[in-house]
N, C-alpha and C. Protein backbone atom coordinates (compact mmCIF):
# COMPACT_ATOMS: atom_id res chain seq x y z
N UNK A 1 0.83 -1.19 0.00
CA UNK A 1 0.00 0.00 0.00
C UNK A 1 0.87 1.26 0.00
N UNK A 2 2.07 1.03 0.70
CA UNK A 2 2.97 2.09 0.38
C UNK A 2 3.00 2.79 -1.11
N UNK A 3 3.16 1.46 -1.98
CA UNK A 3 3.24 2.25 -3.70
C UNK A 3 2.07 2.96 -4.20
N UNK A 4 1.33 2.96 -3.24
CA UNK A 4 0.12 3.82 -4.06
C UNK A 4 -1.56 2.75 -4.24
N UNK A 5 -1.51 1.52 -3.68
CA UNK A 5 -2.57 0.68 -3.73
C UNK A 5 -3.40 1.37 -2.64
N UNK A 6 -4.71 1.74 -3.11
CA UNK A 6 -5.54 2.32 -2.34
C UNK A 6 -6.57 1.03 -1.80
N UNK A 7 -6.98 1.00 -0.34
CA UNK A 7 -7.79 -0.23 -0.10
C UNK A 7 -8.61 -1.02 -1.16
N UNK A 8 -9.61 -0.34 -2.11
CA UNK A 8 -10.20 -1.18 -2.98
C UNK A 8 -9.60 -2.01 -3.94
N UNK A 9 -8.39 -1.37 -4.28
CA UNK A 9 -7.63 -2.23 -4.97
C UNK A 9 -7.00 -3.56 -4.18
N UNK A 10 -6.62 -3.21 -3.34
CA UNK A 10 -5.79 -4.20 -2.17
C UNK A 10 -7.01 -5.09 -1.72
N UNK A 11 -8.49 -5.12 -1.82
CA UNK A 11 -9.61 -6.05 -1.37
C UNK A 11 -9.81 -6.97 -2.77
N UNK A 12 -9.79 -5.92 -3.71
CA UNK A 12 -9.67 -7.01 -5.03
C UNK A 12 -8.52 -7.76 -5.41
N UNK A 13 -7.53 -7.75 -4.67
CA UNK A 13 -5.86 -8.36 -5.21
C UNK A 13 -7.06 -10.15 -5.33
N UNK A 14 -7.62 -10.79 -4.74
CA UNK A 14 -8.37 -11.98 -5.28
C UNK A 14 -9.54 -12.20 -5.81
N UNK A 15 -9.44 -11.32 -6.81
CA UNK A 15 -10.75 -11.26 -8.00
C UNK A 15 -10.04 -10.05 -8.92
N UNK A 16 -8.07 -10.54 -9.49
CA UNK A 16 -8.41 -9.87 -9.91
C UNK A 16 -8.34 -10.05 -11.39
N UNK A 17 -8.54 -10.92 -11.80
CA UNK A 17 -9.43 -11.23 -13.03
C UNK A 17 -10.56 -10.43 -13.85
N UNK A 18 -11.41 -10.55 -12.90
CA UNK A 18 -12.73 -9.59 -12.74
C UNK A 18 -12.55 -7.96 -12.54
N UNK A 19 -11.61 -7.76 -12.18
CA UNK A 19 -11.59 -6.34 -11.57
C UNK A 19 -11.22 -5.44 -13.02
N UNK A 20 -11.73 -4.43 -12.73
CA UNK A 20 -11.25 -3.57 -13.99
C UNK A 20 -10.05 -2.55 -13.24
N UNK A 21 -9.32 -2.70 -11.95
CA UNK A 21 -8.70 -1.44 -11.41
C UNK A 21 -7.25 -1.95 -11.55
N UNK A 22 -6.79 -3.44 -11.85
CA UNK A 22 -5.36 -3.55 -12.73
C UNK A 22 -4.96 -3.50 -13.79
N UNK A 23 -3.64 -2.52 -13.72
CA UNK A 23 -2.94 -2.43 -15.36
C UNK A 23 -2.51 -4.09 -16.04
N UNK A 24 -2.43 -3.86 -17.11
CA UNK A 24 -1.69 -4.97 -17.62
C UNK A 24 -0.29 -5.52 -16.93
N UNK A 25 0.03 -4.57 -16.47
CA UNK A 25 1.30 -4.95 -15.53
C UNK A 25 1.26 -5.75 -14.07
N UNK A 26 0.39 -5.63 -13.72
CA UNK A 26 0.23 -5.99 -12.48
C UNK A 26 -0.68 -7.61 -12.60
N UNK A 27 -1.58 -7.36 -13.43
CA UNK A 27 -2.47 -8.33 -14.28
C UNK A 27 -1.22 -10.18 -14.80
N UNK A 28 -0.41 -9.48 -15.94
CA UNK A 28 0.56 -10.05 -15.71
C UNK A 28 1.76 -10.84 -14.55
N UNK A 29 1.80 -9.84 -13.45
CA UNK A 29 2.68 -10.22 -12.58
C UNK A 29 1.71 -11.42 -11.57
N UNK A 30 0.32 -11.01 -11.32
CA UNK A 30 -0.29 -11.94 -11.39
C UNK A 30 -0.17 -13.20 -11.86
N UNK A 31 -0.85 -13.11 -12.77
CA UNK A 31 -0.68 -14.71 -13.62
C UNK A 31 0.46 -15.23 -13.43
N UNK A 32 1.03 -15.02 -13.18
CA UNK A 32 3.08 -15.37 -13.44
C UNK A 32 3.00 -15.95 -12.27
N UNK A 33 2.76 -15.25 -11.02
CA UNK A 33 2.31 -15.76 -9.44
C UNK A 33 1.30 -16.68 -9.46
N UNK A 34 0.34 -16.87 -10.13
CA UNK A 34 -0.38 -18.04 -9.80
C UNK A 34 0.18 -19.14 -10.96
N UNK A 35 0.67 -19.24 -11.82
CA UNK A 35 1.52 -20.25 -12.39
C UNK A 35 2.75 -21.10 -11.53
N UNK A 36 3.47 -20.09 -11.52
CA UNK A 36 4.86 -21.03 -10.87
C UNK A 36 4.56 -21.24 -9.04
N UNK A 37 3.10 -20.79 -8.38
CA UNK A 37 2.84 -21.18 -7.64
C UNK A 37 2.15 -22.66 -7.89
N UNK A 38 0.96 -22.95 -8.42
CA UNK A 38 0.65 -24.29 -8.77
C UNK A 38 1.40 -25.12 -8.89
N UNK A 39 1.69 -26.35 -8.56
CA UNK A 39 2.45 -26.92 -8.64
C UNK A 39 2.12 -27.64 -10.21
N UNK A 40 3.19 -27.94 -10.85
CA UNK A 40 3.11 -28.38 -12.52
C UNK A 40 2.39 -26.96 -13.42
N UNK A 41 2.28 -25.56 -12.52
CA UNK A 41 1.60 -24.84 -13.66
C UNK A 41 2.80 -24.71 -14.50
N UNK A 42 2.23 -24.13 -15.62
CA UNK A 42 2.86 -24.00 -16.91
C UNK A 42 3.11 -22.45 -17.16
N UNK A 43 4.42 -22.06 -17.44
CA UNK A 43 4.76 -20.30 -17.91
C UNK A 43 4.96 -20.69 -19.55
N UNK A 44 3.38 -20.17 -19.92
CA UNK A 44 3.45 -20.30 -21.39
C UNK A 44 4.19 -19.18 -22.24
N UNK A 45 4.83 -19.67 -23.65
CA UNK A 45 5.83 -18.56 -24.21
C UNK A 45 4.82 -17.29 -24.38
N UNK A 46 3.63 -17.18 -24.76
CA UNK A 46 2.75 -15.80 -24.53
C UNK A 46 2.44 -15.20 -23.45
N UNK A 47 2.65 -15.69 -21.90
CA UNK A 47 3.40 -15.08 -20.36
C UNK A 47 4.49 -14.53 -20.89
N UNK A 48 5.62 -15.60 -20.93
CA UNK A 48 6.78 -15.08 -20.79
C UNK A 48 6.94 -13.58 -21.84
N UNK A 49 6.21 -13.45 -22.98
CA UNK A 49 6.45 -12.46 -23.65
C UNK A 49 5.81 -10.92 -23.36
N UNK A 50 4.55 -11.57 -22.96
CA UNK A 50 4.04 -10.53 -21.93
C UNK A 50 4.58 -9.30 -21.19
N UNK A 51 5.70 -11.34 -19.90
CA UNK A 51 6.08 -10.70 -18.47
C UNK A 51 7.47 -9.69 -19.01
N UNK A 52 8.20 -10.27 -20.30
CA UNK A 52 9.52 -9.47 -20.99
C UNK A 52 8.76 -7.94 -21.41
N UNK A 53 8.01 -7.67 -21.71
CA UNK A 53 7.50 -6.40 -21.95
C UNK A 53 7.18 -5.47 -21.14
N UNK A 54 6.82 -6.31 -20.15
CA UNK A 54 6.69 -5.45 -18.60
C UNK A 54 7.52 -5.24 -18.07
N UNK A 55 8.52 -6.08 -17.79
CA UNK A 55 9.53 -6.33 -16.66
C UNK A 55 11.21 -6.31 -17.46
N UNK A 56 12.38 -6.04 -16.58
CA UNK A 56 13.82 -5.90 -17.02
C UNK A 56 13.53 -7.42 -16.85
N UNK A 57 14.83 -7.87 -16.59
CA UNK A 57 15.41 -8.91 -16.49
C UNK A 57 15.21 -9.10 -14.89
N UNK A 58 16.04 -8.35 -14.69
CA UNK A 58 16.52 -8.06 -13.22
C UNK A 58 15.24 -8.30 -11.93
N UNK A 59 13.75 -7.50 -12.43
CA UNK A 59 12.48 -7.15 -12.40
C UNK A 59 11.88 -8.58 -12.27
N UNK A 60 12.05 -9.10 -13.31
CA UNK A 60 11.46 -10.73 -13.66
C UNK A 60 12.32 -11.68 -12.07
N UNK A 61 13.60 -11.72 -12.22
CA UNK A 61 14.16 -12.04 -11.22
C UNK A 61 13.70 -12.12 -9.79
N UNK A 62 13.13 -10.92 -9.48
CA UNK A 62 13.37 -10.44 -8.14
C UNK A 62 11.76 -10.74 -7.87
N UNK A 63 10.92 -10.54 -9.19
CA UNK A 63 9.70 -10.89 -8.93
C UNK A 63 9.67 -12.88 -8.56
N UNK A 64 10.23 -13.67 -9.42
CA UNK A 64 10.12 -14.61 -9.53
C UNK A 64 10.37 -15.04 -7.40
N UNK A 65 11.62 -14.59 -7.08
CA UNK A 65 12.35 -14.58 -6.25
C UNK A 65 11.16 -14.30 -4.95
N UNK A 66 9.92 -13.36 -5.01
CA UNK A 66 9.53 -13.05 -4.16
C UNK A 66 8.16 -13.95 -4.01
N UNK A 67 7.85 -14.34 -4.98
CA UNK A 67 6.83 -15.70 -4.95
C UNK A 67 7.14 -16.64 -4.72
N UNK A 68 8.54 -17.04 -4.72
CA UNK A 68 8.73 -18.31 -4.33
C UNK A 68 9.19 -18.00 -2.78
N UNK A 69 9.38 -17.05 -2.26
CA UNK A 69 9.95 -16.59 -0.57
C UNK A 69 8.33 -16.84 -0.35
N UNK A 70 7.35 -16.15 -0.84
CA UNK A 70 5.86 -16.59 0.17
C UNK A 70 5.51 -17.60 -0.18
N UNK A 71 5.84 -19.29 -1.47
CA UNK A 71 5.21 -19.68 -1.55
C UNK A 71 5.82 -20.53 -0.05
N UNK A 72 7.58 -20.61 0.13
CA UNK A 72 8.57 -21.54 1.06
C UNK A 72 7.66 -20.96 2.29
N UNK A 73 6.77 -19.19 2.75
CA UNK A 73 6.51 -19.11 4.11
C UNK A 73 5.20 -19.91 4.14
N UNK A 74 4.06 -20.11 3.16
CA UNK A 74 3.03 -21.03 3.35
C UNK A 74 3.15 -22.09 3.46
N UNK A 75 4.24 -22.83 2.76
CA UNK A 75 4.60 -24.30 2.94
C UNK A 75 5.39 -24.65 4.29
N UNK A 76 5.96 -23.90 4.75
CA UNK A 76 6.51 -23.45 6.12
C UNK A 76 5.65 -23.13 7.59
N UNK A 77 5.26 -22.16 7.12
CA UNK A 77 4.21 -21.46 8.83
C UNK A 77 3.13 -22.28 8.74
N UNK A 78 2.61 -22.58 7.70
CA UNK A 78 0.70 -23.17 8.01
C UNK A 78 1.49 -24.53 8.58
N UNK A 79 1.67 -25.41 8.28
CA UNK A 79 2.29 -26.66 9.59
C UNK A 79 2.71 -26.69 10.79
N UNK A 80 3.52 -25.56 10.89
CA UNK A 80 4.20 -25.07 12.21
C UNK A 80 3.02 -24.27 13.35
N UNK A 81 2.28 -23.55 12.17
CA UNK A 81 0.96 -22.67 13.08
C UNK A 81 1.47 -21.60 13.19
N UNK A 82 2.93 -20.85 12.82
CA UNK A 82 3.45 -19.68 12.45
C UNK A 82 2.42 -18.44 12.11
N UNK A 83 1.65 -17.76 12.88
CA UNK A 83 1.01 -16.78 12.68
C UNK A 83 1.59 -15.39 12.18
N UNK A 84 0.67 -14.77 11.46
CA UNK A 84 1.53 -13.81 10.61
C UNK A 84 1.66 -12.37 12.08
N UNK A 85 1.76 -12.56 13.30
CA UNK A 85 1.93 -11.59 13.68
C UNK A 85 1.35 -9.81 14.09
N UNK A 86 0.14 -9.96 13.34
CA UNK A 86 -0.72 -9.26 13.07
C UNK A 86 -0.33 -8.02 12.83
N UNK A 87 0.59 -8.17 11.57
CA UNK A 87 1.89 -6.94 10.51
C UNK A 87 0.59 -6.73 9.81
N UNK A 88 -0.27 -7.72 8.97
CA UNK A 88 -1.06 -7.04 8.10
C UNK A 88 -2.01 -8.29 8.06
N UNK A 89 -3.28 -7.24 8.84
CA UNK A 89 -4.98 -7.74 9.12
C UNK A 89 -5.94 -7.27 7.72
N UNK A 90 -5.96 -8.13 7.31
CA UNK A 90 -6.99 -7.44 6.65
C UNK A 90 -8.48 -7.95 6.68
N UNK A 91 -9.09 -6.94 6.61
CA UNK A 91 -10.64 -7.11 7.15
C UNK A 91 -11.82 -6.30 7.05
């Protein structure tokens, strides 16, 4: 929310398919996150050309890098019972 996500946007981050309030950029970074989260999903070459239009290299990297850090904390804390601390309630 720091970058500028105003609550309605941040209530739709799971619908946002449906939503008309993401750019193609974000839309993208999406999909990319629910792919290499699924396990066996597929990053089809029309993603990847997409996510290259949006993103540096570097960008792609760091994004890739940060979905797989929350997918290791869900596969991690939900067994353990690791509560998120109540950093960020949403409700």
């Amino acid at each position: 929310m720091r970058a500028g996500a105003g609550d309605d946007k941040v209530r739709e981050v799971t619908t946002w398919r449906a939503s008309g309030l993401f750019s193609e950029v974000e839309r993208s970074a999406f999909e990319y996150a629910e792919k290499i989260t699924i396990t066996g999903g597929k990053v089809t070459d029309e993603l990847w050309a997409r996510l290259r239009r949006c993103f540096t290299e570097s960008q792609l990297v760091e994004l890739t890098a940060a979905v797989a850090l929350e997918n290791f904390r869900s596969k991690f804390n939900v067994p353990l019972h690791v509560e998120s601390q109540g950093f960020c309630i949403i409700g």
